[in-house]
C-alpha atoms as a PDB file:
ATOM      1  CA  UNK A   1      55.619  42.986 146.036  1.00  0.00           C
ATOM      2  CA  UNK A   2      57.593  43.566 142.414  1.00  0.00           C
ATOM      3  CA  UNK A   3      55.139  44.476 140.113  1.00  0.00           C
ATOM      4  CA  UNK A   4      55.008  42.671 136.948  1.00  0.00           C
ATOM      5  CA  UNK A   5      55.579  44.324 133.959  1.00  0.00           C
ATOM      6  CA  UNK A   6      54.629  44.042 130.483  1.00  0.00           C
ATOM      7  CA  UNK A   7      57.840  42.174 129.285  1.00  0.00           C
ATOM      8  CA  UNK A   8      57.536  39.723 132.060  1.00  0.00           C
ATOM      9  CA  UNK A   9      54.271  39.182 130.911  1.00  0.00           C
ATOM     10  CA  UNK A  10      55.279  38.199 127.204  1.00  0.00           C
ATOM     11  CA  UNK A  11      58.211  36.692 128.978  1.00  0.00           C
ATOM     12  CA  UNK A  12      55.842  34.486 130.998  1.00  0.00           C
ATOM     13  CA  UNK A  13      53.381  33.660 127.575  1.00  0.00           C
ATOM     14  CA  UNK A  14      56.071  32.774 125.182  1.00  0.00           C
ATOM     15  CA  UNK A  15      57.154  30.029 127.377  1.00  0.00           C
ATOM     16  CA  UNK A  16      54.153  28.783 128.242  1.00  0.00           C
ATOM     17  CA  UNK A  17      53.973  28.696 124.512  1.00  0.00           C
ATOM     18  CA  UNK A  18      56.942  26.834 123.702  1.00  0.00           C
ATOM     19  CA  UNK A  19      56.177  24.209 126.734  1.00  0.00           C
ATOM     20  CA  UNK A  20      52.732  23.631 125.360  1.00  0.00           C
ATOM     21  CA  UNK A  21      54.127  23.255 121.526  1.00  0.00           C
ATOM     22  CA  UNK A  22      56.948  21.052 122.663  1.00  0.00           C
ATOM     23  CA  UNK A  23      54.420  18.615 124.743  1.00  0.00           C
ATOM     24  CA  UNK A  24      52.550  18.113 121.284  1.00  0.00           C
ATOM     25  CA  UNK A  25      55.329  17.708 119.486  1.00  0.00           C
ATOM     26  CA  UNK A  26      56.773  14.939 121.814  1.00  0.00           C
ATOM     27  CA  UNK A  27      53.013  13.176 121.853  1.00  0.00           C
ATOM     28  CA  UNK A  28      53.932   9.366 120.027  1.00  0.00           C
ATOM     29  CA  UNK A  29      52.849   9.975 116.163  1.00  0.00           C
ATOM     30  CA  UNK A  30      51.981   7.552 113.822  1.00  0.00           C
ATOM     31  CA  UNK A  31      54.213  10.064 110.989  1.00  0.00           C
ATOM     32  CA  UNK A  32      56.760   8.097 109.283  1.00  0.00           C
ATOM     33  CA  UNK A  33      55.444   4.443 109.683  1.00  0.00           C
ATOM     34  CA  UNK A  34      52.271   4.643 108.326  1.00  0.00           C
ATOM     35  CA  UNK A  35      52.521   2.099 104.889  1.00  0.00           C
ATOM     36  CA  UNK A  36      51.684  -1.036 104.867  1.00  0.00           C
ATOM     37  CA  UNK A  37      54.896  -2.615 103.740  1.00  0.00           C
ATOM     38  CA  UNK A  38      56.175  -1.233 107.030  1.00  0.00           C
ATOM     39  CA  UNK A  39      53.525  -3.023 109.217  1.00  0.00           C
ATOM     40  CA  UNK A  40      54.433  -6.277 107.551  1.00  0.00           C
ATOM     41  CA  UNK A  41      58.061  -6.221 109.068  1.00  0.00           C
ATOM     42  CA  UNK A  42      58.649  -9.081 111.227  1.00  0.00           C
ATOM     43  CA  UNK A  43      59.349  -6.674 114.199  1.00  0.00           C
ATOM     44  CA  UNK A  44      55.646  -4.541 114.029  1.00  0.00           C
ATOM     45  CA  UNK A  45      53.695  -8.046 113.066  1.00  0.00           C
ATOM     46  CA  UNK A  46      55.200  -9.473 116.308  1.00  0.00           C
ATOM     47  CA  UNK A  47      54.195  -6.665 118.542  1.00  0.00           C
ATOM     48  CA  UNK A  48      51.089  -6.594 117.091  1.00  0.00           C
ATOM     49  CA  UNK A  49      50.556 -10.310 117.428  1.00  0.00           C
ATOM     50  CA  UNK A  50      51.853  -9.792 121.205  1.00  0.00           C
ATOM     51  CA  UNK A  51      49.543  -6.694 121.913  1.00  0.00           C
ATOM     52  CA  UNK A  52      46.601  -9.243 120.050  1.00  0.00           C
ATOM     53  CA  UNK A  53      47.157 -12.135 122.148  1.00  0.00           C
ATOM     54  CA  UNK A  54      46.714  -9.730 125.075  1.00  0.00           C
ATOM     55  CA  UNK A  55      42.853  -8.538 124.067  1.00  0.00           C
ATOM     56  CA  UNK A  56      42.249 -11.839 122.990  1.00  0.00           C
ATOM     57  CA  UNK A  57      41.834 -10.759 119.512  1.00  0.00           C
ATOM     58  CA  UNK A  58      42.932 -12.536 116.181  1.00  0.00           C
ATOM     59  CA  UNK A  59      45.926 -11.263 114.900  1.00  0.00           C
ATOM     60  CA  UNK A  60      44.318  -9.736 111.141  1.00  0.00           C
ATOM     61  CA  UNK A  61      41.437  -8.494 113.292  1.00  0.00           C
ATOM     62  CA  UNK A  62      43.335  -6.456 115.503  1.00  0.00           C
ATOM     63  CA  UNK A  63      45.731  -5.464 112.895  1.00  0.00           C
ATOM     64  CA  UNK A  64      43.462  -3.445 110.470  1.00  0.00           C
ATOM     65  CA  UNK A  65      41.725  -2.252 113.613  1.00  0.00           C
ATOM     66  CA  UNK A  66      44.784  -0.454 114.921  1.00  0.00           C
ATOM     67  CA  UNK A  67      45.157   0.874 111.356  1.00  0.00           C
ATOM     68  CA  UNK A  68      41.983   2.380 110.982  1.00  0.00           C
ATOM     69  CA  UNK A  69      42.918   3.984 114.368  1.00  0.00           C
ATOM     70  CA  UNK A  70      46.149   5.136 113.515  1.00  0.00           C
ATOM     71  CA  UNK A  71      44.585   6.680 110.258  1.00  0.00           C
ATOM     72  CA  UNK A  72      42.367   8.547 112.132  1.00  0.00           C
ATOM     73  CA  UNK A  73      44.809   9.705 115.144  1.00  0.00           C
ATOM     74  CA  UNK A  74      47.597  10.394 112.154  1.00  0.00           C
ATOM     75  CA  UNK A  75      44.601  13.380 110.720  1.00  0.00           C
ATOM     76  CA  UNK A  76      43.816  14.676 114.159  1.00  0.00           C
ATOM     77  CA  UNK A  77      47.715  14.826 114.735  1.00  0.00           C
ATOM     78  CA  UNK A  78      48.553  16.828 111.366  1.00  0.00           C
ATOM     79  CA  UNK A  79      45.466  19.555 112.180  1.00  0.00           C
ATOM     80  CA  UNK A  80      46.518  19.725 115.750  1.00  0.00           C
ATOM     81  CA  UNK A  81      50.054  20.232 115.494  1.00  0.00           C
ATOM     82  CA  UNK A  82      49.923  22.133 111.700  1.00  0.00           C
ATOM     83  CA  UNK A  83      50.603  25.770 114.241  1.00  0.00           C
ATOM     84  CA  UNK A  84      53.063  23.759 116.140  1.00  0.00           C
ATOM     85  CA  UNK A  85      54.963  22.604 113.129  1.00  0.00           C
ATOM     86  CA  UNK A  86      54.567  26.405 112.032  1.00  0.00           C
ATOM     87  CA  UNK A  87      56.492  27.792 115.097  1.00  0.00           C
ATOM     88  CA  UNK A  88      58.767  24.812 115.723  1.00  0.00           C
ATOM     89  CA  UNK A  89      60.172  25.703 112.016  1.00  0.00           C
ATOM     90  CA  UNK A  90      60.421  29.939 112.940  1.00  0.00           C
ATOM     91  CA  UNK A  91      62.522  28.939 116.080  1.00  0.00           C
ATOM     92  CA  UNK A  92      64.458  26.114 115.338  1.00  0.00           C
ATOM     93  CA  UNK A  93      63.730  23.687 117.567  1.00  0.00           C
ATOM     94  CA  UNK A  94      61.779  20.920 115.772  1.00  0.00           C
ATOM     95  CA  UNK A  95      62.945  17.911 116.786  1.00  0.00           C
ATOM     96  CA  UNK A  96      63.829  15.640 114.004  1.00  0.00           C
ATOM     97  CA  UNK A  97      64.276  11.881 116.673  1.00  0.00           C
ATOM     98  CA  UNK A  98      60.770  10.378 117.657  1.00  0.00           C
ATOM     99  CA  UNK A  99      60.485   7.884 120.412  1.00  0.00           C
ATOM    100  CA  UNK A 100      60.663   4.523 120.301  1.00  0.00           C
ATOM    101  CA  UNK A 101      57.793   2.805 120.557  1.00  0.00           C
ATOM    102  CA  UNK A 102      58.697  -0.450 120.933  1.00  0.00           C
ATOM    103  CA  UNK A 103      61.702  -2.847 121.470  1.00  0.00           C
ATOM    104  CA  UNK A 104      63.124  -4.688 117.777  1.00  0.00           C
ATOM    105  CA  UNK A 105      63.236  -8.268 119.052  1.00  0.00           C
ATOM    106  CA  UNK A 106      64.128  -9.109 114.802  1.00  0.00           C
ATOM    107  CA  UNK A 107      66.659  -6.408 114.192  1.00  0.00           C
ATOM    108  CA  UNK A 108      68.683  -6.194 110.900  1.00  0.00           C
ATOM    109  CA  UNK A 109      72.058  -6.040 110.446  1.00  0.00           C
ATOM    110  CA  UNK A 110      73.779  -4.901 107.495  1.00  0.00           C
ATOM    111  CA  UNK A 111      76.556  -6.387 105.441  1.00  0.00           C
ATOM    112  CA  UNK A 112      78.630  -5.234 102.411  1.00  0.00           C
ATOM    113  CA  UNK A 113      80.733  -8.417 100.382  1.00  0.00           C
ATOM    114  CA  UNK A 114      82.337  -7.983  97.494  1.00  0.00           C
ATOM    115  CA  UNK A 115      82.939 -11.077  94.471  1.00  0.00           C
ATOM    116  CA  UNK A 116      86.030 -11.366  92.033  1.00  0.00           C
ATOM    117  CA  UNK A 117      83.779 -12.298  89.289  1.00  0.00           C
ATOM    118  CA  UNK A 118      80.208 -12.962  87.764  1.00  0.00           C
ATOM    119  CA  UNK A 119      80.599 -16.287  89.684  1.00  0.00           C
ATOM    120  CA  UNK A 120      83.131 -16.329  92.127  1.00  0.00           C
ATOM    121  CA  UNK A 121      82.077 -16.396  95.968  1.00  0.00           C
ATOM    122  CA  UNK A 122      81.007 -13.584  98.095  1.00  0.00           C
ATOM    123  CA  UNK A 123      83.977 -12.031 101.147  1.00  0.00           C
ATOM    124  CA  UNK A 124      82.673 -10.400 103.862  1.00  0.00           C
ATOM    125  CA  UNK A 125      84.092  -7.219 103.861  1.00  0.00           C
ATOM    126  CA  UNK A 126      81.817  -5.025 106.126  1.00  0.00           C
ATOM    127  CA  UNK A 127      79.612  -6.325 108.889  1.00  0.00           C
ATOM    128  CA  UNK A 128      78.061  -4.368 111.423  1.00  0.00           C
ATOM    129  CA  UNK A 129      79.378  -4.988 115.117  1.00  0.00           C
ATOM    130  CA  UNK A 130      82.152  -7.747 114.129  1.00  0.00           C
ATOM    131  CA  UNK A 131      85.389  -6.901 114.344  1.00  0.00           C
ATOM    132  CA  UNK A 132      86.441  -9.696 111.808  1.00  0.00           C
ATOM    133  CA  UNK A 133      84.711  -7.927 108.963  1.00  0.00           C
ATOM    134  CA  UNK A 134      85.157  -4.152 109.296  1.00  0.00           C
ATOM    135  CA  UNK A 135      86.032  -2.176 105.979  1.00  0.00           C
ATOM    136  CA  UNK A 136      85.120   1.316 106.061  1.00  0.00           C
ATOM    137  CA  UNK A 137      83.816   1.165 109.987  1.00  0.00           C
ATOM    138  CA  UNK A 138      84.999   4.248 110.872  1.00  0.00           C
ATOM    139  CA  UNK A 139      82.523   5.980 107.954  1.00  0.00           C
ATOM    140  CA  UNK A 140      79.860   2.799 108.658  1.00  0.00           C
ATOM    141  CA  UNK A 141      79.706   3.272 112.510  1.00  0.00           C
ATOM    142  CA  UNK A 142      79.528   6.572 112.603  1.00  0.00           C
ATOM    143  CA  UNK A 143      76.116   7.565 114.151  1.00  0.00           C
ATOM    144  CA  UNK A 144      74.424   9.851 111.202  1.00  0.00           C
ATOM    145  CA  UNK A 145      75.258   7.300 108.923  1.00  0.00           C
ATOM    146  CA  UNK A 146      74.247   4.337 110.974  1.00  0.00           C
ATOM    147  CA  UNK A 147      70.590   6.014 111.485  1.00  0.00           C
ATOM    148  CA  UNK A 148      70.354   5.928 107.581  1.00  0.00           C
ATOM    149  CA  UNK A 149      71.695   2.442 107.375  1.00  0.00           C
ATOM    150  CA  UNK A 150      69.362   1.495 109.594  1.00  0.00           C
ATOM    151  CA  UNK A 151      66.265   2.697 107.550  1.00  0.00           C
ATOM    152  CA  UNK A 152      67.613   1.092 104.382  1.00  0.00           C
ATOM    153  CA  UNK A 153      66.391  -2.491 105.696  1.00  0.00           C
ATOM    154  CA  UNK A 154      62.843  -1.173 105.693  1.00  0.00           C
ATOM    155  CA  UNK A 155      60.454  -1.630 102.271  1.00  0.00           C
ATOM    156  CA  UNK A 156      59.406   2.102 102.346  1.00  0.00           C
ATOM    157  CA  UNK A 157      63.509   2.825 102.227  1.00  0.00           C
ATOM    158  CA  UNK A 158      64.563   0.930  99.250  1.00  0.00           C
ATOM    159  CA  UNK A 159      65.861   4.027  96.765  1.00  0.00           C
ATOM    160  CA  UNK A 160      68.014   4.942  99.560  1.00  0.00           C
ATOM    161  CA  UNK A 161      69.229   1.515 100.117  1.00  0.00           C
ATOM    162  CA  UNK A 162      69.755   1.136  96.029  1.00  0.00           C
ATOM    163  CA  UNK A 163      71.808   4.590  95.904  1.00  0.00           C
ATOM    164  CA  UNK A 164      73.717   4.105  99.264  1.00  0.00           C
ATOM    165  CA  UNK A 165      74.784   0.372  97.997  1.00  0.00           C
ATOM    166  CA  UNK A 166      75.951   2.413  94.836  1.00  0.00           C
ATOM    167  CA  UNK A 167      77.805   4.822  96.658  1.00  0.00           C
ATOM    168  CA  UNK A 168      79.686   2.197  98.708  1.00  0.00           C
ATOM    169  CA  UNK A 169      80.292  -0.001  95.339  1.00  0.00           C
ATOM    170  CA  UNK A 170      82.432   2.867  94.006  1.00  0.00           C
ATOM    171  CA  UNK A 171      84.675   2.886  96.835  1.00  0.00           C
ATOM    172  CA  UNK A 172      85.187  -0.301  96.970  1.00  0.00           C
ATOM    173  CA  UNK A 173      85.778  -0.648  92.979  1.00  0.00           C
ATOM    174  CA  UNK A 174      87.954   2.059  93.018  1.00  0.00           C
ATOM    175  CA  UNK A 175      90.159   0.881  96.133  1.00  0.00           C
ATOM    176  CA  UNK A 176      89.813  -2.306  94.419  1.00  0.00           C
ATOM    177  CA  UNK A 177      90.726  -3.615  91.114  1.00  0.00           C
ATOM    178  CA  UNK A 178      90.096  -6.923  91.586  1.00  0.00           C
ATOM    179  CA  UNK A 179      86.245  -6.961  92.221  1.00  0.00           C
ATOM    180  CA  UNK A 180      83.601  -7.273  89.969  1.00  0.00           C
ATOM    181  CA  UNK A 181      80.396  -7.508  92.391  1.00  0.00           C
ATOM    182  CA  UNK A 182      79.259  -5.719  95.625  1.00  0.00           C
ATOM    183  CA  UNK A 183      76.159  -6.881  97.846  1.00  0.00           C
ATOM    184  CA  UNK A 184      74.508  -4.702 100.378  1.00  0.00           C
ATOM    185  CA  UNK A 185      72.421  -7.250 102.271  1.00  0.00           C
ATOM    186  CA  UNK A 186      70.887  -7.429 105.617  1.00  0.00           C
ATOM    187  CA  UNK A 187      70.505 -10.142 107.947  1.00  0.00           C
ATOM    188  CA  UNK A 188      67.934 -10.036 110.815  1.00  0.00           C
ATOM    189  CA  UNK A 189      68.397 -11.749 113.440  1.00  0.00           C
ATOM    190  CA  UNK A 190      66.215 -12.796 116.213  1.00  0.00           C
ATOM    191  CA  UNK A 191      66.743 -11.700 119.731  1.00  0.00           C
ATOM    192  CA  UNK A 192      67.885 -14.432 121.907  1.00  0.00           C
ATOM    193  CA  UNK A 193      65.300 -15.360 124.905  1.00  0.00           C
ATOM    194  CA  UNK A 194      66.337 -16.161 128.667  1.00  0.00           C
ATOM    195  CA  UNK A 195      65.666 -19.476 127.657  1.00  0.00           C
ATOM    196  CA  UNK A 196      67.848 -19.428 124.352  1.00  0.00           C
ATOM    197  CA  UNK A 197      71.092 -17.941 126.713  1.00  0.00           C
ATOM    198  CA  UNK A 198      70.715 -20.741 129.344  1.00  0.00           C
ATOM    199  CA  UNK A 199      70.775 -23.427 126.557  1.00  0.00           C
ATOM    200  CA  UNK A 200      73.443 -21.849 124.697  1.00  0.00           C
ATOM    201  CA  UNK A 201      71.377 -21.963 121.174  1.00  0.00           C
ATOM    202  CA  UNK A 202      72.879 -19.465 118.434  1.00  0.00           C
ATOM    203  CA  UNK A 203      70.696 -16.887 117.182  1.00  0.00           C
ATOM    204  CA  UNK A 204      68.703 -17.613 114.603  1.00  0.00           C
ATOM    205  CA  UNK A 205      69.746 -15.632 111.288  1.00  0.00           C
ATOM    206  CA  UNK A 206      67.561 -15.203 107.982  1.00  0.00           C
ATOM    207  CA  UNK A 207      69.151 -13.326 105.014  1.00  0.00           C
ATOM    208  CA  UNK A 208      67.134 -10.216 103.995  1.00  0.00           C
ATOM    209  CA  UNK A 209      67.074  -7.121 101.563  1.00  0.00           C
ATOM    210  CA  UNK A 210      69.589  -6.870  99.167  1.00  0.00           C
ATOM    211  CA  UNK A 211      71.521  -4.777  96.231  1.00  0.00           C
ATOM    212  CA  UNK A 212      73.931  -6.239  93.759  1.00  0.00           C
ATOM    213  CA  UNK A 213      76.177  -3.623  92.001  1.00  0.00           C
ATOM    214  CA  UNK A 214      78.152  -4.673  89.207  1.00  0.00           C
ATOM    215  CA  UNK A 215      81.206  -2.984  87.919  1.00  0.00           C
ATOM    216  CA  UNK A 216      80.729  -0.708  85.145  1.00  0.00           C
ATOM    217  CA  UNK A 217      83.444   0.511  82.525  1.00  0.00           C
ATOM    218  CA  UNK A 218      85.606   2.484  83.786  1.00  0.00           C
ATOM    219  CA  UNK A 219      85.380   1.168  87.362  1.00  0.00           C
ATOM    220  CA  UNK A 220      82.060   2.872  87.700  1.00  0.00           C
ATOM    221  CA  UNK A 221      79.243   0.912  89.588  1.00  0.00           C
ATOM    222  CA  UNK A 222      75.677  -0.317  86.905  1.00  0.00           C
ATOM    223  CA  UNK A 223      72.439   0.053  88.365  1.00  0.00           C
ATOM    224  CA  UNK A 224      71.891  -3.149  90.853  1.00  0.00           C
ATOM    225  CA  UNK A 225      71.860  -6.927  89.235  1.00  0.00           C
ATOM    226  CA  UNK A 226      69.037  -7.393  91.897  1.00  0.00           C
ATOM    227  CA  UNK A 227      65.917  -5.590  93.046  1.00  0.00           C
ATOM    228  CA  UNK A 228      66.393  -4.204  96.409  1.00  0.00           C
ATOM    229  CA  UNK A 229      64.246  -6.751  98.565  1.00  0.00           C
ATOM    230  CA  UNK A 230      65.658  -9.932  96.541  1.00  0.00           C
ATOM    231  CA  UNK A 231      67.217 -11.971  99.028  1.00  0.00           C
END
């Protein structure tokens, strides 16, 4: 038989360490969606009215229940993994993606259109996944900037949305003369059902958030003419 020596020992504890802190850190967490703007999304009220209708609960009952839960898991979480979050910064290896916990049967879908004037009509220029509309995809499909995209259509997210609407108004003003108005806006869309394919109905489409940037002088973008949020 080898014996075992000392550094095989340390060998064998630090990974036993780094398995055990890496299980913990892959545990679902409630960090990152705990406001209540972002439980009033039309995706989390319909899985929570799905996982309702399953305990035979009403639908506000079983929605501040699972709050007070998720309160109370999200402080056992932060104690518990406060040395895991210590080590996973010292090596490297925290892992910024957390699993998805649930399908988006209303997913949004961004659009940038741009106006000639105060009052003239709104031109498609961007639109996510449509060939017919794609200004800038290269940049706007690119998957770093696509994860932040996808975070601007959320309530919690709407700085981010107002400065990344700004930052694609001054391309667009400076490429383009001729425009005096840019709107980021998003469009969710419900999923189609079996049911919906076989009869051939078209999705159904609601306009969401939105940012109006106006042009400045000088070319340069103003703060938004709308709130993000107004539709």
């Amino acid at each position: 038989m080898v014996p075992v020596g000392l550094r095989d020992r340390l060998r064998a504890i630090g990974v036993a360490v780094h398995v055990v802190a890496v299980v913990l850190s892959a545990l679902p967490s409630t960090d990152g969606g705990m406001r209540r703007a972002d439980w009033a999304q039309p995706a989390v009220q319909e899985e929570l009215g799905l996982w309702a209708d399953r305990l035979g609960m009403p639908h506000a009952v079983f929605t501040e229940r699972a709050w007070a839960f998720a309160v109370r898991l999200q402080r056992l979480q932060r104690a518990v993994l406060a040395p895991v979050d210590a080590y996973e910064r010292v090596t490297g290896t925290a892992q910024s993606w957390t699993m998805f916990v649930a399908p988006d049967r209303v997913p949004s879908r961004f659009l940038l259109e741009v106006a000639p004037s105060a009052e003239g009509p709104w031109t498609v220029r961007y639109r996510a996944r449509d060939d017919a509309a794609a200004w800038m995809r290269p940049a706007l499909d690119h998957e770093r900037l696509r994860s932040s995209i996808f975070r601007w259509a959320w309530p919690s997210r709407a700085r981010s949305f107002q400065h990344g609407c700004e930052a694609l108004a001054w391309r667009v003003f400076d490429a383009e003369p001729g425009v005096a108005r840019v709107r980021c806006r998003f469009d969710t869309e419900r999923s189609a059902s079996p049911d919906d394919r076989a009869a051939g109905r078209p999705p159904r489409v609601r306009p969401g958030r939105s940012v109006v940037v106006l042009r400045g002088g000088g070319g340069h973008p103003l703060r938004n003419a709308s709130p993000a949020g107004a539709p």
